[in-house]
PDB file of N, CA and C in Angstrom:
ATOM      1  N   UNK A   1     -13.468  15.346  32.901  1.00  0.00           N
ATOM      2  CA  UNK A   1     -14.173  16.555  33.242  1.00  0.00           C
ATOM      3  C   UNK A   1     -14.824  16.379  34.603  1.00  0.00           C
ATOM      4  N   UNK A   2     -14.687  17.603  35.238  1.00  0.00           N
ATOM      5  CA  UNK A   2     -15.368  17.523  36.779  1.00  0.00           C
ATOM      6  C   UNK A   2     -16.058  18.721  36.652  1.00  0.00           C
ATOM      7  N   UNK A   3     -17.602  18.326  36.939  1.00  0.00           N
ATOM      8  CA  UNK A   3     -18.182  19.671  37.650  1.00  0.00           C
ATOM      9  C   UNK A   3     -18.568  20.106  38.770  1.00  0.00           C
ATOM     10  N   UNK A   4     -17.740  20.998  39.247  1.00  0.00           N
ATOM     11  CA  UNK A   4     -17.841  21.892  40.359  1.00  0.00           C
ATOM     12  C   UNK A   4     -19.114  22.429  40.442  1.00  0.00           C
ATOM     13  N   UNK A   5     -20.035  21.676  40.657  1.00  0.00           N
ATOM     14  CA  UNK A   5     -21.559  22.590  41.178  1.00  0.00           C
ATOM     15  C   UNK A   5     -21.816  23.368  42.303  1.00  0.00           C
ATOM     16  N   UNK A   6     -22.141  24.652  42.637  1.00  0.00           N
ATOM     17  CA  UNK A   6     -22.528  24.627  44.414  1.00  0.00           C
ATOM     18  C   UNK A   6     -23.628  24.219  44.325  1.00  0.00           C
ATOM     19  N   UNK A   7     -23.506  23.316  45.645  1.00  0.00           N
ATOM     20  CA  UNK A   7     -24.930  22.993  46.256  1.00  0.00           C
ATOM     21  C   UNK A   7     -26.172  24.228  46.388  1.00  0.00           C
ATOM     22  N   UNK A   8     -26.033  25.236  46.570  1.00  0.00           N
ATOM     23  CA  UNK A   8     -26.758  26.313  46.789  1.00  0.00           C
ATOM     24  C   UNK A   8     -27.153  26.822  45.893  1.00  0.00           C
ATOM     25  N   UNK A   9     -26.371  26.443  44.590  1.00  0.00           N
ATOM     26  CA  UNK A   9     -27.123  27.244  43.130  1.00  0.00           C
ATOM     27  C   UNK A   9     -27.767  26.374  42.688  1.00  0.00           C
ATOM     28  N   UNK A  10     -28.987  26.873  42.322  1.00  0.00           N
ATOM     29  CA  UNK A  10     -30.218  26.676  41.234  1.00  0.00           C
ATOM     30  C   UNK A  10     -30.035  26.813  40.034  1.00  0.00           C
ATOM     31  N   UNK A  11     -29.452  27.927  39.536  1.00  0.00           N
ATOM     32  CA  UNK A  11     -29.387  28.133  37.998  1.00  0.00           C
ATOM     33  C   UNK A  11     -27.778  28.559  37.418  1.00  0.00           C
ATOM     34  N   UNK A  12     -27.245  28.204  36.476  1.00  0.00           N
ATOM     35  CA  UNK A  12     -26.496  28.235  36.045  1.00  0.00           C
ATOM     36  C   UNK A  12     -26.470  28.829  33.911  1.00  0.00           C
ATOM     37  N   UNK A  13     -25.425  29.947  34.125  1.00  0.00           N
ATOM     38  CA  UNK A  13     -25.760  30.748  32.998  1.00  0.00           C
ATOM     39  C   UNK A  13     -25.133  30.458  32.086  1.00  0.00           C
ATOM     40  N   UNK A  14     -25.437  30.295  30.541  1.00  0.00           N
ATOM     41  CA  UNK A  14     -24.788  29.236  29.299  1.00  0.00           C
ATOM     42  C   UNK A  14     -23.458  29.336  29.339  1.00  0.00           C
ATOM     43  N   UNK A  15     -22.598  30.386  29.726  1.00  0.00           N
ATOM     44  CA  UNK A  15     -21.431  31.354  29.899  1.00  0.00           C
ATOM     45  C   UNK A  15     -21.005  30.381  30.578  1.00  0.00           C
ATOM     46  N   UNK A  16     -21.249  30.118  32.062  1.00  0.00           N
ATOM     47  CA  UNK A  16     -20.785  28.921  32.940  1.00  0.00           C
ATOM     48  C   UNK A  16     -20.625  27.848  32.515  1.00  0.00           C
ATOM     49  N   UNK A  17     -21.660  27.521  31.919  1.00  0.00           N
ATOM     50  CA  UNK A  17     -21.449  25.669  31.652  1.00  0.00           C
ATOM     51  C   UNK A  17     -20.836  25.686  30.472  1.00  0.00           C
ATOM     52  N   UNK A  18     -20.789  26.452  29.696  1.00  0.00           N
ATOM     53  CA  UNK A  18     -19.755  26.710  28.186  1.00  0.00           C
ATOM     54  C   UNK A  18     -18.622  26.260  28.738  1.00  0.00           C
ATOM     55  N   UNK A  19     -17.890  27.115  29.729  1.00  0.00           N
ATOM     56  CA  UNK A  19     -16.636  27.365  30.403  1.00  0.00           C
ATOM     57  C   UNK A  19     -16.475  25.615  30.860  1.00  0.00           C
ATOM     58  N   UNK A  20     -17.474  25.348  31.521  1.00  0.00           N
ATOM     59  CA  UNK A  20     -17.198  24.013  32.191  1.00  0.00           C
ATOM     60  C   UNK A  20     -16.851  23.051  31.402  1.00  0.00           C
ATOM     61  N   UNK A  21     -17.207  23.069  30.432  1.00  0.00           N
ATOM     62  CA  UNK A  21     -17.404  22.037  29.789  1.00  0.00           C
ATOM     63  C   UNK A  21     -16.104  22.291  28.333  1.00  0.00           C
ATOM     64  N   UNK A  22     -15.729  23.366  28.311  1.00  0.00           N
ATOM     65  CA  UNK A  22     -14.814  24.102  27.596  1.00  0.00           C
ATOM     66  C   UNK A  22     -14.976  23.497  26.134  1.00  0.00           C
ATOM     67  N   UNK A  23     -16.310  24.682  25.574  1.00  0.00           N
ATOM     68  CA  UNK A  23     -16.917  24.322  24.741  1.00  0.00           C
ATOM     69  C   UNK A  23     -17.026  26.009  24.242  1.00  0.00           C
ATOM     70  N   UNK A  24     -17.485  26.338  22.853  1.00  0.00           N
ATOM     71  CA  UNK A  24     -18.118  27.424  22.825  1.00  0.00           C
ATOM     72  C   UNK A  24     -19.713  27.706  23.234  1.00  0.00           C
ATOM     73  N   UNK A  25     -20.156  28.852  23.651  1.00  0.00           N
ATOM     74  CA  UNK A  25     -21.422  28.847  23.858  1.00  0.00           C
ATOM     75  C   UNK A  25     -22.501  28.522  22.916  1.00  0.00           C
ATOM     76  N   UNK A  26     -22.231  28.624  21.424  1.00  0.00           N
ATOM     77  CA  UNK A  26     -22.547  28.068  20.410  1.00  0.00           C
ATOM     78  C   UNK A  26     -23.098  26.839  20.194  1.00  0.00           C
ATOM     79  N   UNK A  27     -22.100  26.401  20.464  1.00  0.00           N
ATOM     80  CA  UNK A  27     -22.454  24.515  20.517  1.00  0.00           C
ATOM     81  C   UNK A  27     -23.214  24.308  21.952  1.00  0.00           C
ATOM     82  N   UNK A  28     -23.426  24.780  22.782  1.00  0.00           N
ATOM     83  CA  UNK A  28     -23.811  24.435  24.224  1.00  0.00           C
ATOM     84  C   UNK A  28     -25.739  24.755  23.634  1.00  0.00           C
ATOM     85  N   UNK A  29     -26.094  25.627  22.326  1.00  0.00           N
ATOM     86  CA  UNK A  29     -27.248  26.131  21.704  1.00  0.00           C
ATOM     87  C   UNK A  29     -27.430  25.235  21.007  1.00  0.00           C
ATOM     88  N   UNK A  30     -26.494  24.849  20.104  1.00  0.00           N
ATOM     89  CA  UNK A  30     -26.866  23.790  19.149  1.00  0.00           C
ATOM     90  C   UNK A  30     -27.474  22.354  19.658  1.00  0.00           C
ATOM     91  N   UNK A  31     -26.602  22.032  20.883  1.00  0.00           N
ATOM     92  CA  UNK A  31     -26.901  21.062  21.311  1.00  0.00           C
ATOM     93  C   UNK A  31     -28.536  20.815  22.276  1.00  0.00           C
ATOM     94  N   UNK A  32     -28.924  22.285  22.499  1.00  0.00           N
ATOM     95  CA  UNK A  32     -29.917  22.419  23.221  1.00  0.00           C
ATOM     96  C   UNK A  32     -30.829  22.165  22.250  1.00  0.00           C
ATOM     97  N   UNK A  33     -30.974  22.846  20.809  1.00  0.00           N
ATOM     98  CA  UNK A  33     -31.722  22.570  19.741  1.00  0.00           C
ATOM     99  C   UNK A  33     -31.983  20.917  19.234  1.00  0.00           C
ATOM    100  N   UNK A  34     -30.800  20.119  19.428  1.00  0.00           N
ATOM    101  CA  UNK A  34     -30.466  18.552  18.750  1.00  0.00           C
ATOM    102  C   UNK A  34     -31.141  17.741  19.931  1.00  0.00           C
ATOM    103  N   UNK A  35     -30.957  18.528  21.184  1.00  0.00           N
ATOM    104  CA  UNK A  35     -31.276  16.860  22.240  1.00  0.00           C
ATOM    105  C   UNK A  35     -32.603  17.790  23.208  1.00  0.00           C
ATOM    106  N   UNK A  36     -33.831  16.671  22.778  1.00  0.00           N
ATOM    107  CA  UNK A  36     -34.798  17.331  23.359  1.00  0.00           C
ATOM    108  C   UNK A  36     -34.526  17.325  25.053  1.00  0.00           C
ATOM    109  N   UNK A  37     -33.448  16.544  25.703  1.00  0.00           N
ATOM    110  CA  UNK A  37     -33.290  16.606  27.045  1.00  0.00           C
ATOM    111  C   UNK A  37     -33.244  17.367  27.844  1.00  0.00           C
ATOM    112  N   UNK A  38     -32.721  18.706  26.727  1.00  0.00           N
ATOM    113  CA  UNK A  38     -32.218  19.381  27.271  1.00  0.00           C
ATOM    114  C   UNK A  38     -33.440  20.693  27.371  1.00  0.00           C
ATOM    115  N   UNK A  39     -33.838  21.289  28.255  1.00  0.00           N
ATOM    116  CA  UNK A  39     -34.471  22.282  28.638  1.00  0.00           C
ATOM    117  C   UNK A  39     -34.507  23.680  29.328  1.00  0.00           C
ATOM    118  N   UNK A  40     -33.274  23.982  29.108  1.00  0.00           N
ATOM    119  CA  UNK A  40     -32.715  25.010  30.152  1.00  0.00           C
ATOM    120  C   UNK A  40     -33.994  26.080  30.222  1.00  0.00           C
ATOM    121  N   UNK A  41     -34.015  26.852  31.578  1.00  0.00           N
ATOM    122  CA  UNK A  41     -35.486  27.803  32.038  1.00  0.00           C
ATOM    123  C   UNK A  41     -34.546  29.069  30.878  1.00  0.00           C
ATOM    124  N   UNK A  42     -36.072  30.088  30.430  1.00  0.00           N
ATOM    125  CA  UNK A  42     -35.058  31.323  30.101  1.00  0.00           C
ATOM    126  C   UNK A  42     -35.934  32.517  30.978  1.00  0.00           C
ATOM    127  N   UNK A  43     -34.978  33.380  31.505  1.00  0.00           N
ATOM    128  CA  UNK A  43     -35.236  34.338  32.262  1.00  0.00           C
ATOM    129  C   UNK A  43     -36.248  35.437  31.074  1.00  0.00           C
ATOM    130  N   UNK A  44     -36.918  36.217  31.842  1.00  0.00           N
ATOM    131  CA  UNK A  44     -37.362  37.567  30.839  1.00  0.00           C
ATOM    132  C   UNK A  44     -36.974  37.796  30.127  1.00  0.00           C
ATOM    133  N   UNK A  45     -35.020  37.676  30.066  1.00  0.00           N
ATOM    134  CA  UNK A  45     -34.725  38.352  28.554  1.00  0.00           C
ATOM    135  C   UNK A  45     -34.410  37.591  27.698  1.00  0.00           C
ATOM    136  N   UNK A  46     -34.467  36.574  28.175  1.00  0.00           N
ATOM    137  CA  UNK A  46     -34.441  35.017  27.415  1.00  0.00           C
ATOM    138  C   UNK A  46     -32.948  34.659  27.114  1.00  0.00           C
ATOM    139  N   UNK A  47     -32.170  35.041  28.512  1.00  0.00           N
ATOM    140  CA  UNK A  47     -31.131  34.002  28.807  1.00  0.00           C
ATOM    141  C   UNK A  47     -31.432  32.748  29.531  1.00  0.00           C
ATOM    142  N   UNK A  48     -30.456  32.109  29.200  1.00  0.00           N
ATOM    143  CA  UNK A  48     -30.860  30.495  29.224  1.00  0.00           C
ATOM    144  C   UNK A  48     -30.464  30.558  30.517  1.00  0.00           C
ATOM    145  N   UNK A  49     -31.227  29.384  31.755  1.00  0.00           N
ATOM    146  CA  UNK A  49     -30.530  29.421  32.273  1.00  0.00           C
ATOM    147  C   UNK A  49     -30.532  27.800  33.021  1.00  0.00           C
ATOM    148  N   UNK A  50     -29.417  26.933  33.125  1.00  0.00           N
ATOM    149  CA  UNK A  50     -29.056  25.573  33.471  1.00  0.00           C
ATOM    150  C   UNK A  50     -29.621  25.198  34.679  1.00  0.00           C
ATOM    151  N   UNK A  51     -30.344  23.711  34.850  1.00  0.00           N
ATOM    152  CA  UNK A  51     -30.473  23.501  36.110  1.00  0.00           C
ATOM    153  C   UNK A  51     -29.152  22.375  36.495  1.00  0.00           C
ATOM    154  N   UNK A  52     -29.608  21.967  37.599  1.00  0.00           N
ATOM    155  CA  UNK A  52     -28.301  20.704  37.515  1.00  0.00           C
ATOM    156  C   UNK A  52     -28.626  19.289  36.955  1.00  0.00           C
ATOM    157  N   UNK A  53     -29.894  19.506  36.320  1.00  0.00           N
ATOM    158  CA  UNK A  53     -30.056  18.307  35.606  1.00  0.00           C
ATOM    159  C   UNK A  53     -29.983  18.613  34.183  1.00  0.00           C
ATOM    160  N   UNK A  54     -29.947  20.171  34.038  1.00  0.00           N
ATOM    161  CA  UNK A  54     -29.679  19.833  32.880  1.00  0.00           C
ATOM    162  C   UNK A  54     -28.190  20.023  32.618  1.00  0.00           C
ATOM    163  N   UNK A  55     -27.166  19.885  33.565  1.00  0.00           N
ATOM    164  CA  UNK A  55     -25.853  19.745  33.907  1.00  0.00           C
ATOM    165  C   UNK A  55     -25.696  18.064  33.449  1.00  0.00           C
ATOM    166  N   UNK A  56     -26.278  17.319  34.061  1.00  0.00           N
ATOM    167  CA  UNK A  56     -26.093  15.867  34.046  1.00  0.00           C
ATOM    168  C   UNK A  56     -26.283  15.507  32.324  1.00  0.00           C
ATOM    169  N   UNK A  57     -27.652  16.232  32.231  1.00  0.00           N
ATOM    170  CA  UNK A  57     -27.787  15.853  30.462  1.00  0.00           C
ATOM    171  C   UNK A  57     -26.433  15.762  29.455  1.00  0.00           C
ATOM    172  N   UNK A  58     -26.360  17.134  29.915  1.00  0.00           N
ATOM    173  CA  UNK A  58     -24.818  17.679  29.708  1.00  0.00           C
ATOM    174  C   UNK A  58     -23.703  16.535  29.453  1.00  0.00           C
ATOM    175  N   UNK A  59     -23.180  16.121  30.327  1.00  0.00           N
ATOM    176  CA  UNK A  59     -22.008  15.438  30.731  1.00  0.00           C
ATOM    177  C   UNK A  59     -22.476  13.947  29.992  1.00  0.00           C
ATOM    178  N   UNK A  60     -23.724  13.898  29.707  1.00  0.00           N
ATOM    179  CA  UNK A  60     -23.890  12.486  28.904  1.00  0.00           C
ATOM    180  C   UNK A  60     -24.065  13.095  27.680  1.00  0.00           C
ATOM    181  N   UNK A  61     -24.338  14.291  26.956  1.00  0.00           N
ATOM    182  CA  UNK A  61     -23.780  14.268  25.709  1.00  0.00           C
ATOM    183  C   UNK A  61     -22.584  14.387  25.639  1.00  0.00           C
ATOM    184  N   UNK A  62     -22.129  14.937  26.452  1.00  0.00           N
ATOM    185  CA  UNK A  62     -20.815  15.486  26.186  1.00  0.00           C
ATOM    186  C   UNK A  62     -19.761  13.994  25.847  1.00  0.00           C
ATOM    187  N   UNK A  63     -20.071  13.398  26.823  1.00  0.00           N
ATOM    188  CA  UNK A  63     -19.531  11.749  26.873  1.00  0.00           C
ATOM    189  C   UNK A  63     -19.930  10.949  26.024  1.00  0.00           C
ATOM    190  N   UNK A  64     -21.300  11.151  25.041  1.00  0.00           N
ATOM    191  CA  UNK A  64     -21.562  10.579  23.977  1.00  0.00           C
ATOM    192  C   UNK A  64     -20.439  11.153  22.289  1.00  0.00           C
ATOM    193  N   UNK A  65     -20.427  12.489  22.772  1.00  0.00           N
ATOM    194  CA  UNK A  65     -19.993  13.131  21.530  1.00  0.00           C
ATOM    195  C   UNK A  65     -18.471  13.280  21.386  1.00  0.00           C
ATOM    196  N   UNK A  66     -18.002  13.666  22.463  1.00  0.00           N
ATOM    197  CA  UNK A  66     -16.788  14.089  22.548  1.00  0.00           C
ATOM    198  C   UNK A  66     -15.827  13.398  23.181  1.00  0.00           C
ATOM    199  N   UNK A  67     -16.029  12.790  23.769  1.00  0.00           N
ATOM    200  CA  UNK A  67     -15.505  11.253  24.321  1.00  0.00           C
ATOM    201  C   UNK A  67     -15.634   9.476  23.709  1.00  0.00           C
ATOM    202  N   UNK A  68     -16.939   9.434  23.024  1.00  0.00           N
ATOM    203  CA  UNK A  68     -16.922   8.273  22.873  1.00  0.00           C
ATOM    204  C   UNK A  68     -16.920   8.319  21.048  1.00  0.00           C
ATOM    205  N   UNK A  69     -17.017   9.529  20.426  1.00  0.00           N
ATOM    206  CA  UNK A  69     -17.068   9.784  19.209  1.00  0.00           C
ATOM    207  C   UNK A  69     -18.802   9.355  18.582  1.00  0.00           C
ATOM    208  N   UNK A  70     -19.686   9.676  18.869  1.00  0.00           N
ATOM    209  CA  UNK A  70     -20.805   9.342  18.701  1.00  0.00           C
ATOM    210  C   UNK A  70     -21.135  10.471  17.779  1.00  0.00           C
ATOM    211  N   UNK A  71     -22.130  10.108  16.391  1.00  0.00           N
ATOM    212  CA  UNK A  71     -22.280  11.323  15.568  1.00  0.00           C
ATOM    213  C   UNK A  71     -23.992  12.228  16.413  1.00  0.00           C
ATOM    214  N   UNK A  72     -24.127  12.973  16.039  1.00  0.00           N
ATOM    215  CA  UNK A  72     -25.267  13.601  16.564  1.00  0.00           C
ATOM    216  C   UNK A  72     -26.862  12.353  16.728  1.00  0.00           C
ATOM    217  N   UNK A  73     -26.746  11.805  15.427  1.00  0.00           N
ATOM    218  CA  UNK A  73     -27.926  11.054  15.004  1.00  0.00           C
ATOM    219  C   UNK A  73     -27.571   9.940  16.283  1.00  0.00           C
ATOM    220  N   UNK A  74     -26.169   9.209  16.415  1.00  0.00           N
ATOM    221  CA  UNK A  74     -25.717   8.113  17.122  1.00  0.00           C
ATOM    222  C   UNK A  74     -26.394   8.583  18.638  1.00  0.00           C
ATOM    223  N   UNK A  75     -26.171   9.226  18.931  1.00  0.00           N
ATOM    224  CA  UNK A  75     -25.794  10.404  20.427  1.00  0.00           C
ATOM    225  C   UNK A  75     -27.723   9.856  20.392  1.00  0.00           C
ATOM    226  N   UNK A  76     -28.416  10.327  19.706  1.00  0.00           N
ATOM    227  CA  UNK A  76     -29.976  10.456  19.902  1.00  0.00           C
ATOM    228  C   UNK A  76     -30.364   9.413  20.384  1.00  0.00           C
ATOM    229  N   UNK A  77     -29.838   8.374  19.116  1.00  0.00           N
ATOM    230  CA  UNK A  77     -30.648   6.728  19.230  1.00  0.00           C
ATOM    231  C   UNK A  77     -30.196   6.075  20.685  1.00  0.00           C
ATOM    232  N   UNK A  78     -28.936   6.241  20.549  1.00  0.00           N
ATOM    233  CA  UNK A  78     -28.214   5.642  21.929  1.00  0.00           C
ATOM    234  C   UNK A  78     -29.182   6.087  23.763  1.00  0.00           C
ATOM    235  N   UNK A  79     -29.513   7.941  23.692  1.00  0.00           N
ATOM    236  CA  UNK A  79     -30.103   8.321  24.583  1.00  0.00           C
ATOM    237  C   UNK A  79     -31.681   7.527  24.485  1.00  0.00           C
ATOM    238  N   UNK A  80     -31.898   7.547  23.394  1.00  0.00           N
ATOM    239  CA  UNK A  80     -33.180   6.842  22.894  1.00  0.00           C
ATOM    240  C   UNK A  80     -33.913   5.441  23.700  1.00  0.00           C
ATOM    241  N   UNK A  81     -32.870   4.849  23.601  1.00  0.00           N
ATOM    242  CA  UNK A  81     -33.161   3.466  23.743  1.00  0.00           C
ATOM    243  C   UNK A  81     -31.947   3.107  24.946  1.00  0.00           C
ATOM    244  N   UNK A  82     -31.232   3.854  25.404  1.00  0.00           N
ATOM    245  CA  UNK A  82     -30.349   2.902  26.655  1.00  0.00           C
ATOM    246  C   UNK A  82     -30.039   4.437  27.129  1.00  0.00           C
ATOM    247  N   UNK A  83     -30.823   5.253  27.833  1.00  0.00           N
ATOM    248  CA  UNK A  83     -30.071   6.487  28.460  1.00  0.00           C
ATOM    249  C   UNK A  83     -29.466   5.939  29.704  1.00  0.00           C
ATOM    250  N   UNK A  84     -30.321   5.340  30.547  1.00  0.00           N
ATOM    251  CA  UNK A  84     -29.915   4.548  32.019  1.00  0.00           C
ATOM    252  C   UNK A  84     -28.710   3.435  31.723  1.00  0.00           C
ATOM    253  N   UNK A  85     -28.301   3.237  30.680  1.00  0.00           N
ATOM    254  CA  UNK A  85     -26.721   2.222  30.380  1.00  0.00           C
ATOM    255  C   UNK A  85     -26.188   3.779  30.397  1.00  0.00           C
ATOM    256  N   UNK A  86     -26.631   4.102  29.514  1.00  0.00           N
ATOM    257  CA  UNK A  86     -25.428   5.547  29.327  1.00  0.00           C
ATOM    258  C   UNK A  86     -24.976   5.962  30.350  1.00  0.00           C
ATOM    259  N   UNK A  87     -25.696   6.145  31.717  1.00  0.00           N
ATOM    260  CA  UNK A  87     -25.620   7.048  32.855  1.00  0.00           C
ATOM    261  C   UNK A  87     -24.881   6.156  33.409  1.00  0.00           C
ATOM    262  N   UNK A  88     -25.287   5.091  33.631  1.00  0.00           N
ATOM    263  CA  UNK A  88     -24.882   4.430  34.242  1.00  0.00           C
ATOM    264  C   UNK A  88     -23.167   4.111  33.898  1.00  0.00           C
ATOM    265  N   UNK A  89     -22.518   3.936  32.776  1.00  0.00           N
ATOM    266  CA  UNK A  89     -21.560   3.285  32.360  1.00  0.00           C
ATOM    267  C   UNK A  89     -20.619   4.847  32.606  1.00  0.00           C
ATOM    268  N   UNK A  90     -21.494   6.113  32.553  1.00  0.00           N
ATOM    269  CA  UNK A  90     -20.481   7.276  32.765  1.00  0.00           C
ATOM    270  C   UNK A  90     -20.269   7.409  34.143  1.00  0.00           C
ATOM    271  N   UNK A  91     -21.020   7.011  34.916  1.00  0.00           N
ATOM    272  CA  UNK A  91     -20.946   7.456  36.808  1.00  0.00           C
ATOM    273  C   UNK A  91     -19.303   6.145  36.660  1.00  0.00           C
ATOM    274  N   UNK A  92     -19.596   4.960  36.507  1.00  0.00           N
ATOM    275  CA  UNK A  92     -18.456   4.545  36.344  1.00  0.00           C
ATOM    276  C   UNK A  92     -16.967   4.862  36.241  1.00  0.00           C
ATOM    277  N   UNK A  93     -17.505   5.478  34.416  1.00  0.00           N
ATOM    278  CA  UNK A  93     -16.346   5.537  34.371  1.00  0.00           C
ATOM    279  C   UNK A  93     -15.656   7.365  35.250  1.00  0.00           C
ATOM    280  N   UNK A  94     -16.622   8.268  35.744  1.00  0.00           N
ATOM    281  CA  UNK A  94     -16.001   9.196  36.278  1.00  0.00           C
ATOM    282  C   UNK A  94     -15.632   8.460  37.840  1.00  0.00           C
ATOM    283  N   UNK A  95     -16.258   7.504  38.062  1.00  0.00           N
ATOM    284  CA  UNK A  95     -15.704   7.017  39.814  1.00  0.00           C
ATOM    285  C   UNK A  95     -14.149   6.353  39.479  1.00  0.00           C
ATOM    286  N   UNK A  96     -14.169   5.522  38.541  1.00  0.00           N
ATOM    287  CA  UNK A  96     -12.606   4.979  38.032  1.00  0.00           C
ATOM    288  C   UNK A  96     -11.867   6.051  37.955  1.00  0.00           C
ATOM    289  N   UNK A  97     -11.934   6.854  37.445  1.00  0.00           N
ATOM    290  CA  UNK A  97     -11.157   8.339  37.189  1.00  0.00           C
ATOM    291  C   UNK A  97     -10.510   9.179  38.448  1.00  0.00           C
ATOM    292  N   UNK A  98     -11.315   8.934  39.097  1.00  0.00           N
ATOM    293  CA  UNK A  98     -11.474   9.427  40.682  1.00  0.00           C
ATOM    294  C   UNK A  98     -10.601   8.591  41.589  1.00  0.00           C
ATOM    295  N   UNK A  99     -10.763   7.132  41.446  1.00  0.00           N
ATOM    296  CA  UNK A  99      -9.698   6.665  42.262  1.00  0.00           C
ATOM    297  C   UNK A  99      -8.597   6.093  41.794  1.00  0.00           C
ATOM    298  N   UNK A 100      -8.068   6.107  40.030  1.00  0.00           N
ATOM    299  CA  UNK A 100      -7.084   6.500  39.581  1.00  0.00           C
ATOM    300  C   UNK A 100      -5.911   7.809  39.952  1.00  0.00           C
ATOM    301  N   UNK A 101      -6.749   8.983  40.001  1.00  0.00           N
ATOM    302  CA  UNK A 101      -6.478   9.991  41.026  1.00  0.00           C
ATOM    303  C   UNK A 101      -6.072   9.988  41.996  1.00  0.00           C
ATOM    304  N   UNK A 102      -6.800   9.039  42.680  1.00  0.00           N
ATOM    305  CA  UNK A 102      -6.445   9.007  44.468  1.00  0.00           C
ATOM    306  C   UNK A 102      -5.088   7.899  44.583  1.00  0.00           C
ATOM    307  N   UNK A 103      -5.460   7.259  43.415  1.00  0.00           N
ATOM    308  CA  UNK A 103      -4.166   6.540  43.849  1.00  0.00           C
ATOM    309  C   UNK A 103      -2.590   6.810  43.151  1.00  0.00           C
ATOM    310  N   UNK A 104      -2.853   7.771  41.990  1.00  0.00           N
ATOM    311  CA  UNK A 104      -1.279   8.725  41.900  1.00  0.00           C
ATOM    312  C   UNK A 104      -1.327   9.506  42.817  1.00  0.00           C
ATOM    313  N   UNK A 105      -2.040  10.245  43.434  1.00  0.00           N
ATOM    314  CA  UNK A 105      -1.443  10.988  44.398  1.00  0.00           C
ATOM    315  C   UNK A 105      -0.953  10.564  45.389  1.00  0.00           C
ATOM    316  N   UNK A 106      -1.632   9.236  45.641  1.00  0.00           N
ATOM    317  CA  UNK A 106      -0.867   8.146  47.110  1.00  0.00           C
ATOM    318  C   UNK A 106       0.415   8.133  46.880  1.00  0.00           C
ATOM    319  N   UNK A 107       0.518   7.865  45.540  1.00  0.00           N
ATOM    320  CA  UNK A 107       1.883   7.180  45.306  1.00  0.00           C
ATOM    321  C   UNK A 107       2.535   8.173  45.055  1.00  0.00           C
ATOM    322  N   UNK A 108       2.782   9.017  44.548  1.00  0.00           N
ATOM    323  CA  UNK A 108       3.346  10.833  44.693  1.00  0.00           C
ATOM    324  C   UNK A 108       3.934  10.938  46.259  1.00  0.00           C
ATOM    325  N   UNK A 109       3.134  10.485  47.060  1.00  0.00           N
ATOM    326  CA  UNK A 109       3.186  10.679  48.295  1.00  0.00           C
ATOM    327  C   UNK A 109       3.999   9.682  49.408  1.00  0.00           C
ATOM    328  N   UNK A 110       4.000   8.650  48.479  1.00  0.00           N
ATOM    329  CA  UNK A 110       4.890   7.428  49.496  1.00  0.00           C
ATOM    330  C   UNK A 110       6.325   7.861  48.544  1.00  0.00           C
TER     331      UNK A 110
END
């Protein structure tokens, strides 16, 4: 998964990061309810709305749950007690990913 953030946006609407993350908007609620990390602002009418950190939160549940098979309770304790391994071991593994990438396309190319 890659997210396309603009630099220029501030807020991002559940609709968006649903999409990003190609999830239902449902679960993008549920998960806001399960992981206190998560804090999205809500406008007047009380749409939610994402910052880019709570983008990052994001991408480490998402990588706890749906990637590494972690149950909800797992997903907590883990953020609990090692969030900075977590982050850390995902910047990883999305930079490996990245120049896995760069290097089929090299080779596509020679």
């Amino acid at each position: 998964m890659n997210l396309n953030t603009n630099p220029q946006k501030l807020f991002y609407k559940i609709g968006e990061v649903a999409k990003e993350f190609n999830v239902n908007v449902s679960l993008i609620r549920f998960w806001e309810k399960e992981f206190d990390i998560l804090k999205p602002k809500k406008n007047k009418k009380g749409n939610r709305l994402f910052t880019k950190k709570d983008l990052e939160n994001l991408k480490i549940i998402y990588h706890l749950l749906k990637e590494r098979g972690f149950t909800i309770e797992g997903a907590k304790k883990k953020l609990r007690e090692n969030k900075e391994d977590t982050t850390d071991n995902l910047r990883i593994i999305n930079h490996l990913q990245e120049i896995r990438s760069f290097l089929v396309k090299l080779r596509e190319e020679l």
